[in-house]
C-alpha atoms as a PDB file:
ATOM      1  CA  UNK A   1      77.060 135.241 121.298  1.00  0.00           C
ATOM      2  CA  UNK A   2      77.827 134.834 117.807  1.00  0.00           C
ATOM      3  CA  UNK A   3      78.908 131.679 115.869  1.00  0.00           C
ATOM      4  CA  UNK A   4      82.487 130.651 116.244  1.00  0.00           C
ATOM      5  CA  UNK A   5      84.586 130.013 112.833  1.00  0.00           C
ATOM      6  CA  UNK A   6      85.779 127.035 111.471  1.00  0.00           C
ATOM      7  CA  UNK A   7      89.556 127.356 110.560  1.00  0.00           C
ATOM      8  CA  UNK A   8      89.911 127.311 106.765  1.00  0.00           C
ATOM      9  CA  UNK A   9      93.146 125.403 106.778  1.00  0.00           C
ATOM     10  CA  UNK A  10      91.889 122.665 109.196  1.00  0.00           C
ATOM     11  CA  UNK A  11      88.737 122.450 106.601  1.00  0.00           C
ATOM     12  CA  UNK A  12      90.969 121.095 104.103  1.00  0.00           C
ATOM     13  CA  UNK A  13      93.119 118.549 106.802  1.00  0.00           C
ATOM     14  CA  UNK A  14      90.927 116.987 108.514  1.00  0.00           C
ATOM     15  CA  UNK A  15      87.511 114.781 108.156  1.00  0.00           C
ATOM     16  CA  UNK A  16      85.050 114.166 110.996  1.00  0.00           C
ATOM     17  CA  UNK A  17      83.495 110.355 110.540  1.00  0.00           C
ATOM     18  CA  UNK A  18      79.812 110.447 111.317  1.00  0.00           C
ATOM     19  CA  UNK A  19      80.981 108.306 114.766  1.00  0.00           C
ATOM     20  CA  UNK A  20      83.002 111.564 115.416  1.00  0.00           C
ATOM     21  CA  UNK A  21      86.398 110.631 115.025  1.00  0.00           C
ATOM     22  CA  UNK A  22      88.681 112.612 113.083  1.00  0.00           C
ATOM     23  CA  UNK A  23      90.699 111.451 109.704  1.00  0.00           C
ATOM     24  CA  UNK A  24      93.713 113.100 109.120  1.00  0.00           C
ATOM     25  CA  UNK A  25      96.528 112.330 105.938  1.00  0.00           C
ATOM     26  CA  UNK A  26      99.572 110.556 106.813  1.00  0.00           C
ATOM     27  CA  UNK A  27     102.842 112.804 107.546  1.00  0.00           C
ATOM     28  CA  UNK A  28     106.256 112.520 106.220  1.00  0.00           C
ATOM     29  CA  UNK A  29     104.817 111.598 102.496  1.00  0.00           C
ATOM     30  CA  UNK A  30     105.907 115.021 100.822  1.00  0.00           C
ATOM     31  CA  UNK A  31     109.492 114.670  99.925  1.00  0.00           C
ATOM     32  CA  UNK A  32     113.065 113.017 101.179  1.00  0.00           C
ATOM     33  CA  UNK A  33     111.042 109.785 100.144  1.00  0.00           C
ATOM     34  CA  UNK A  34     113.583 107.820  98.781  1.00  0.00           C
ATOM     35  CA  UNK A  35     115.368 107.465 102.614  1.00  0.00           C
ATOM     36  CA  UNK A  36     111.760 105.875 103.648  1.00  0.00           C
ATOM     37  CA  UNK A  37     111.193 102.282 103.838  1.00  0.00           C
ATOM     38  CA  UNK A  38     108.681 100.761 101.304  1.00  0.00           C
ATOM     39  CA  UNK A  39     106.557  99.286 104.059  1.00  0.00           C
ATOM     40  CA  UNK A  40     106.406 102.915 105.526  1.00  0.00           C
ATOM     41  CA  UNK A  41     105.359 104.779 102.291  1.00  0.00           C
ATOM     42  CA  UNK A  42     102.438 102.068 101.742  1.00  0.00           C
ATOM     43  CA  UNK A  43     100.970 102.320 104.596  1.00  0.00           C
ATOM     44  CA  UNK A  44     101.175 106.076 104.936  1.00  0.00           C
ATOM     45  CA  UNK A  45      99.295 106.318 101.867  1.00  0.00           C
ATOM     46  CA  UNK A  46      95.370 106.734 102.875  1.00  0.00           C
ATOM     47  CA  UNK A  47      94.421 108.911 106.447  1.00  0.00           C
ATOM     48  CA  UNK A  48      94.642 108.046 109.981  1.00  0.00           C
ATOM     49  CA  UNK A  49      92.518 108.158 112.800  1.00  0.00           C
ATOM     50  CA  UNK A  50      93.529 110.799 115.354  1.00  0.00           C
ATOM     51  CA  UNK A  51      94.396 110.092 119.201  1.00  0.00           C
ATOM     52  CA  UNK A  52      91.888 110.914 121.426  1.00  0.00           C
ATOM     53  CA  UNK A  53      93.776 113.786 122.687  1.00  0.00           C
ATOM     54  CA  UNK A  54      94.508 115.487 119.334  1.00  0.00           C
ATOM     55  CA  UNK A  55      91.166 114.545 118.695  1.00  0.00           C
ATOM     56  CA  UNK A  56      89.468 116.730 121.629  1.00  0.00           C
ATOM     57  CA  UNK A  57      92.445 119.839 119.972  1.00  0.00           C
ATOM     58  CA  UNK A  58      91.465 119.694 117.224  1.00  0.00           C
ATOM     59  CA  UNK A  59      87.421 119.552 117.433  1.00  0.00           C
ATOM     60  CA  UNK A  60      87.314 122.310 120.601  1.00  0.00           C
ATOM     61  CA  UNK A  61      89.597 124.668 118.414  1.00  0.00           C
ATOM     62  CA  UNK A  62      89.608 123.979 114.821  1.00  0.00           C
ATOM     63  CA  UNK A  63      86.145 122.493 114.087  1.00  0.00           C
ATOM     64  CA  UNK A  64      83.998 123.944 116.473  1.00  0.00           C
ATOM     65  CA  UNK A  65      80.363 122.718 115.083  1.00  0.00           C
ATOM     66  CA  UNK A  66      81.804 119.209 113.659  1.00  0.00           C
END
């Protein structure tokens, strides 16, 4: 059976943690910014851990060997 790829574009989105969960960047930062609350934009500004379900998603189909 040969290796499975890794998806290029999830390469670039998301960051496995040596425990194994998965950093992703905030949404809702790229634009319309001005209707956001202050509170919201600071702390949107660094990644977020993933939920356990979009964490399984994302590891069995995206990032096969992370």
């Amino acid at each position: 059976m040969p290796k499975m790829k890794t998806k290029s574009a999830a390469k670039k989105r998301f960051k496995v943690t040596s425990s194994g969960k998965v950093l992703a960047p905030v949404a809702f930062k790229r634009h319309n910014l001005r209707k956001r609350p202050q509170k919201m934009k600071r702390s949107a500004r660094g990644t977020v851990a993933l939920t356990h379900g979009e964490e399984v998603r994302v590891k069995r189909f995206f990032l096969p060997y992370a």
